[in-house]
C-alpha atoms as a PDB file:
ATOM      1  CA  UNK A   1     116.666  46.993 225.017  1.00  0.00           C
ATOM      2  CA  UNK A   2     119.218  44.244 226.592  1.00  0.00           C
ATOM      3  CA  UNK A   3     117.397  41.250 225.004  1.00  0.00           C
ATOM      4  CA  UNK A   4     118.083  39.361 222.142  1.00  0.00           C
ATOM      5  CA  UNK A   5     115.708  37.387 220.074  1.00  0.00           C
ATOM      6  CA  UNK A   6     115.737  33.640 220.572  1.00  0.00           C
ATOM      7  CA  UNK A   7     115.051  31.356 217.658  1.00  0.00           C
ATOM      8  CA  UNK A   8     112.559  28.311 218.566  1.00  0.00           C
ATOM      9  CA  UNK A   9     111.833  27.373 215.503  1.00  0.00           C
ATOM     10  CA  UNK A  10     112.168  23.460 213.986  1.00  0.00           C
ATOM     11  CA  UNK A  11     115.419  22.679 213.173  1.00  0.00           C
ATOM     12  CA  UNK A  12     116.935  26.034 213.321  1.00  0.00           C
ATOM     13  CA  UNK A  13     114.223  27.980 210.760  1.00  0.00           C
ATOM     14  CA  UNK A  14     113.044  31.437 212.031  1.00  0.00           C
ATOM     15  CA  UNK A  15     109.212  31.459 213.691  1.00  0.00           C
ATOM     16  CA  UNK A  16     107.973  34.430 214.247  1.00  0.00           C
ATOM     17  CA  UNK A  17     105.044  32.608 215.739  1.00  0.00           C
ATOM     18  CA  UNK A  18     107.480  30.670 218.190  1.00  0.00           C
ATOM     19  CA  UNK A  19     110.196  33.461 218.761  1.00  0.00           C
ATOM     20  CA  UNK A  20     111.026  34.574 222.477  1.00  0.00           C
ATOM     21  CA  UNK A  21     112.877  37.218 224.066  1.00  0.00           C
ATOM     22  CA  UNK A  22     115.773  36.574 226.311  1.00  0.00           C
ATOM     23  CA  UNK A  23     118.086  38.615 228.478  1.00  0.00           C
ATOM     24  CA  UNK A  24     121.989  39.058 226.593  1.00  0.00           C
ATOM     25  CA  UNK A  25     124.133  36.635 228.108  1.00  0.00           C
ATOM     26  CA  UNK A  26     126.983  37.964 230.582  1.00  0.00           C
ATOM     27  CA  UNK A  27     129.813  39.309 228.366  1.00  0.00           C
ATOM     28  CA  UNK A  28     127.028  40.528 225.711  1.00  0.00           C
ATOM     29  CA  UNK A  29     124.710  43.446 225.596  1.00  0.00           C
ATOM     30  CA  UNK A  30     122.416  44.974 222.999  1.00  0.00           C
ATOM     31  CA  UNK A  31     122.482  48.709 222.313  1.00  0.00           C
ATOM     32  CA  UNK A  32     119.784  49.402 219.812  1.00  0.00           C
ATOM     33  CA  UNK A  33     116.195  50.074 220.879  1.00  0.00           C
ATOM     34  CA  UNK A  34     115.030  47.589 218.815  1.00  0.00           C
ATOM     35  CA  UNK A  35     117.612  45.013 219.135  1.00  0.00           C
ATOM     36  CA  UNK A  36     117.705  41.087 217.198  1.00  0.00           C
ATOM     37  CA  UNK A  37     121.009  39.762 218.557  1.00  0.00           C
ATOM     38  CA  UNK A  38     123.233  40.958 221.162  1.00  0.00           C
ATOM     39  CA  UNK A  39     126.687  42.068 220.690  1.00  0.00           C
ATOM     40  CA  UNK A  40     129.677  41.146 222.841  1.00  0.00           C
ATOM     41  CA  UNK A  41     131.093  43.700 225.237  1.00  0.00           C
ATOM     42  CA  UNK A  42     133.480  45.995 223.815  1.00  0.00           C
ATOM     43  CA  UNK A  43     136.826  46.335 224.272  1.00  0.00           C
ATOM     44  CA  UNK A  44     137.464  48.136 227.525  1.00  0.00           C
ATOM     45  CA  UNK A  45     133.973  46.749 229.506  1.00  0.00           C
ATOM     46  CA  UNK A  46     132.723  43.732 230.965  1.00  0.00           C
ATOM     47  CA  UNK A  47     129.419  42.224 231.740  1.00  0.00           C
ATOM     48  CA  UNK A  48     129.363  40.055 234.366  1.00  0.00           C
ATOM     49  CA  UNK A  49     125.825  38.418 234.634  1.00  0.00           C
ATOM     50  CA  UNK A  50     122.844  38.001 232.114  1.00  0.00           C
ATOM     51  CA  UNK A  51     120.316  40.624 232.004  1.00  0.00           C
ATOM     52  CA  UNK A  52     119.206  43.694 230.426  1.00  0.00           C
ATOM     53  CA  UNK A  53     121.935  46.018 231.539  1.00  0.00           C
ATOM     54  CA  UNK A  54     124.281  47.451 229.766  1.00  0.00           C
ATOM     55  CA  UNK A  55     128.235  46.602 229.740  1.00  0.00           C
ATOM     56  CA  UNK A  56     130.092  48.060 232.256  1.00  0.00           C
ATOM     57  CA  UNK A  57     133.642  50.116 232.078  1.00  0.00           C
ATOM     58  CA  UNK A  58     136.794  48.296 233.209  1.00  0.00           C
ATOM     59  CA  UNK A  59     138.000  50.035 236.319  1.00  0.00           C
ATOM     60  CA  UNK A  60     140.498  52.427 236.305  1.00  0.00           C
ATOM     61  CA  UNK A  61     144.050  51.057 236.570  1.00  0.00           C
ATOM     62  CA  UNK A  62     143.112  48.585 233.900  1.00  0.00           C
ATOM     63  CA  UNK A  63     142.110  47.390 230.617  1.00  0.00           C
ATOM     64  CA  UNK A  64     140.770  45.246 228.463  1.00  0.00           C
ATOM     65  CA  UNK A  65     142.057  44.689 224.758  1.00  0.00           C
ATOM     66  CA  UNK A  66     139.454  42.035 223.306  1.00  0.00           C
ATOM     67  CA  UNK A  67     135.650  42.566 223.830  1.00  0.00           C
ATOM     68  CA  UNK A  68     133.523  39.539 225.195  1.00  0.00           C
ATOM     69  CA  UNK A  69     134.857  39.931 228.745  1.00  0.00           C
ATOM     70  CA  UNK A  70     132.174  38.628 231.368  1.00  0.00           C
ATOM     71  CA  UNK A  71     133.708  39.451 234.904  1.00  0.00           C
ATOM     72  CA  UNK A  72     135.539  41.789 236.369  1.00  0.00           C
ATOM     73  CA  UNK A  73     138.714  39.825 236.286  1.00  0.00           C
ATOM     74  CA  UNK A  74     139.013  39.843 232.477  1.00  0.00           C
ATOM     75  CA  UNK A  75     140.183  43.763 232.897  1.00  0.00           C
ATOM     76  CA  UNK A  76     143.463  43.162 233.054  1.00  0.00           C
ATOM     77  CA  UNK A  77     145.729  45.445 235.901  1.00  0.00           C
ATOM     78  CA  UNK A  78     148.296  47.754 235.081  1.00  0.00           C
ATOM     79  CA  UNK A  79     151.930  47.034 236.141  1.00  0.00           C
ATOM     80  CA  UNK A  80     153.049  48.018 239.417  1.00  0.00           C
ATOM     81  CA  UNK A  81     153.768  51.489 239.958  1.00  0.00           C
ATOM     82  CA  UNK A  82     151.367  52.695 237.113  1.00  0.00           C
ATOM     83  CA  UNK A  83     148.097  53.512 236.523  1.00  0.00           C
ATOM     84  CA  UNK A  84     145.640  54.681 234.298  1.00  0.00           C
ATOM     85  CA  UNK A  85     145.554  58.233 236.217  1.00  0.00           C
ATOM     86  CA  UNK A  86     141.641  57.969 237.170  1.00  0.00           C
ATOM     87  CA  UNK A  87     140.633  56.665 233.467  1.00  0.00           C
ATOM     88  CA  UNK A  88     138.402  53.897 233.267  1.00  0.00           C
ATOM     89  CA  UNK A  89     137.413  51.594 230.084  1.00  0.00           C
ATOM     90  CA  UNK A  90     140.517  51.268 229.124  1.00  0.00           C
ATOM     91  CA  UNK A  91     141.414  48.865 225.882  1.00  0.00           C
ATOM     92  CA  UNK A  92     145.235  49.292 225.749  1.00  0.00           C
ATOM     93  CA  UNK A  93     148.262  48.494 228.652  1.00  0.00           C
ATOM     94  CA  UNK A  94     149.510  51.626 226.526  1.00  0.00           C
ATOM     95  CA  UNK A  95     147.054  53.700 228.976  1.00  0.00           C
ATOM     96  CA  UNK A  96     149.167  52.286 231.619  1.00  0.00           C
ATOM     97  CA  UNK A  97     151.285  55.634 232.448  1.00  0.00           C
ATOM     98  CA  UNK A  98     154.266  54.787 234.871  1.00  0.00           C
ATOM     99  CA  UNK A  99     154.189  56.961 238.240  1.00  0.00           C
ATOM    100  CA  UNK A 100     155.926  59.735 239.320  1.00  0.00           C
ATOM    101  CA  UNK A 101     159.734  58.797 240.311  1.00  0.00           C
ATOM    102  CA  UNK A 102     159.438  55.579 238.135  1.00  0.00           C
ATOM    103  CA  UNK A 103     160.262  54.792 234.325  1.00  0.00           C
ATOM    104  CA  UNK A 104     159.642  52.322 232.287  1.00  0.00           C
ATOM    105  CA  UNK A 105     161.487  49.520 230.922  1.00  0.00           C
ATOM    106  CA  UNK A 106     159.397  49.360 227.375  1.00  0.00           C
ATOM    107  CA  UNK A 107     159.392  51.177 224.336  1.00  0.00           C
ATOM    108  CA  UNK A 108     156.339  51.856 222.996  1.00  0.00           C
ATOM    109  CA  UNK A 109     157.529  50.707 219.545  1.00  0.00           C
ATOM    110  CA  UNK A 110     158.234  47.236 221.451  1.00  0.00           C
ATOM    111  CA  UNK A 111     155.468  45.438 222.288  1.00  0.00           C
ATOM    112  CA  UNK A 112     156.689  42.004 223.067  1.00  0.00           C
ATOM    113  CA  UNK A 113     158.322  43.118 225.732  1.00  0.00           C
ATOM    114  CA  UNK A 114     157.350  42.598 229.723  1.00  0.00           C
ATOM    115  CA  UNK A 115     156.087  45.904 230.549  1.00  0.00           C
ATOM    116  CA  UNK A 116     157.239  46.703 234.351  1.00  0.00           C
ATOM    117  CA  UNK A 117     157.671  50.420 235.802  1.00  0.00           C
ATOM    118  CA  UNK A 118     161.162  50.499 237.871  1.00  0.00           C
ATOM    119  CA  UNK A 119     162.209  52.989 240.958  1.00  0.00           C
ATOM    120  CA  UNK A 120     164.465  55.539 239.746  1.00  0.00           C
ATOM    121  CA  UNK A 121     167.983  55.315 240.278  1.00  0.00           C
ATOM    122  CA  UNK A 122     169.497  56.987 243.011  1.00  0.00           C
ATOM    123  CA  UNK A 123     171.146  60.407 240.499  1.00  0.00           C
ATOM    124  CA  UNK A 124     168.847  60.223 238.152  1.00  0.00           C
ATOM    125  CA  UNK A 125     165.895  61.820 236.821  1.00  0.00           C
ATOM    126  CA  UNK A 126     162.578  60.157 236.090  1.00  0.00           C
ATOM    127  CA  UNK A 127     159.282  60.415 233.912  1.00  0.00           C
ATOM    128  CA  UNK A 128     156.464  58.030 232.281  1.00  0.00           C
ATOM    129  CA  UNK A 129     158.239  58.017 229.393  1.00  0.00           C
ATOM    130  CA  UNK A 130     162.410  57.749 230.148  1.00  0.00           C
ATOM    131  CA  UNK A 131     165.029  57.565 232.633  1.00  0.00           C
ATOM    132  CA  UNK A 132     167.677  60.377 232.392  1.00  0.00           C
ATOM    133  CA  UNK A 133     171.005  60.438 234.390  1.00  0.00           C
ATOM    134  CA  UNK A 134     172.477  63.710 235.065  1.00  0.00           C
ATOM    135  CA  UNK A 135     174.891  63.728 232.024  1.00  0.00           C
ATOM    136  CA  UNK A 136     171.864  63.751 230.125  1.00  0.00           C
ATOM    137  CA  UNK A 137     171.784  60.658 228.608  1.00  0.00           C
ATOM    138  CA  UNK A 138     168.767  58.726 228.464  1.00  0.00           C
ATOM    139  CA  UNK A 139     168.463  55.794 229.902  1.00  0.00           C
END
């Protein structure tokens, strides 16, 4: 497993007689035992180097929503004062759960908005999901 076959053949034909097998490239992997073509990383994972391995998880406290990603960097961090509470291989900022005593400023309906996590107010009481004064109305 982790290799993909390599066409040699003239002009782009199949040889069986000239095929080779070569390592995935970073950002790829193969996952069946008997494997033809790699596959890019999947959502959520990133290979950074070629080789046989296998992709790896983002790290927790991000994520990754298109697959392909070949270094660590493509794993995209959550927005301050969240995280994805210990969860790694993440494919969605939507697993980006604001901390205690912060809210945040998105709805999950919305997402074209800038997704930031804000202090909560002096008075007010706060959750990942709202901001509620103490009248009760949500903020």
């Amino acid at each position: 497993t982790g290799h993909g076959v390599v066409n040699t053949g003239v002009d782009g034909a199949f040889s069986q007689q000239q095929q080779q097998c070569s390592p995935c490239d970073a950002g790829a992997e193969c996952l069946l035992p008997s494997c033809i073509s790699c596959s890019l990383c999947a959502e959520g994972t990133f290979k950074a180097a070629m080789g046989t391995h296998s992709c790896s998880p983002c790290p927790k406290n991000t994520f990754r929503a298109l697959p392909g990603a070949s270094e660590v960097a493509a794993c995209l961090s959550c927005p301050a004062r969240s995280s994805t509470r210990e969860e790694v291989g993440q494919t969605s900022i939507a697993a980006c759960v604001c901390d205690a005593g912060s809210y945040p400023s998105w709805s999950d309906l919305d997402v074209s908005s800038e997704r930031a996590c804000h202090p909560c107010p002096l008075g007010a009481e706060c959750d990942e999901a709202r901001l509620r004064t103490r009248d009760g109305l949500d903020g």
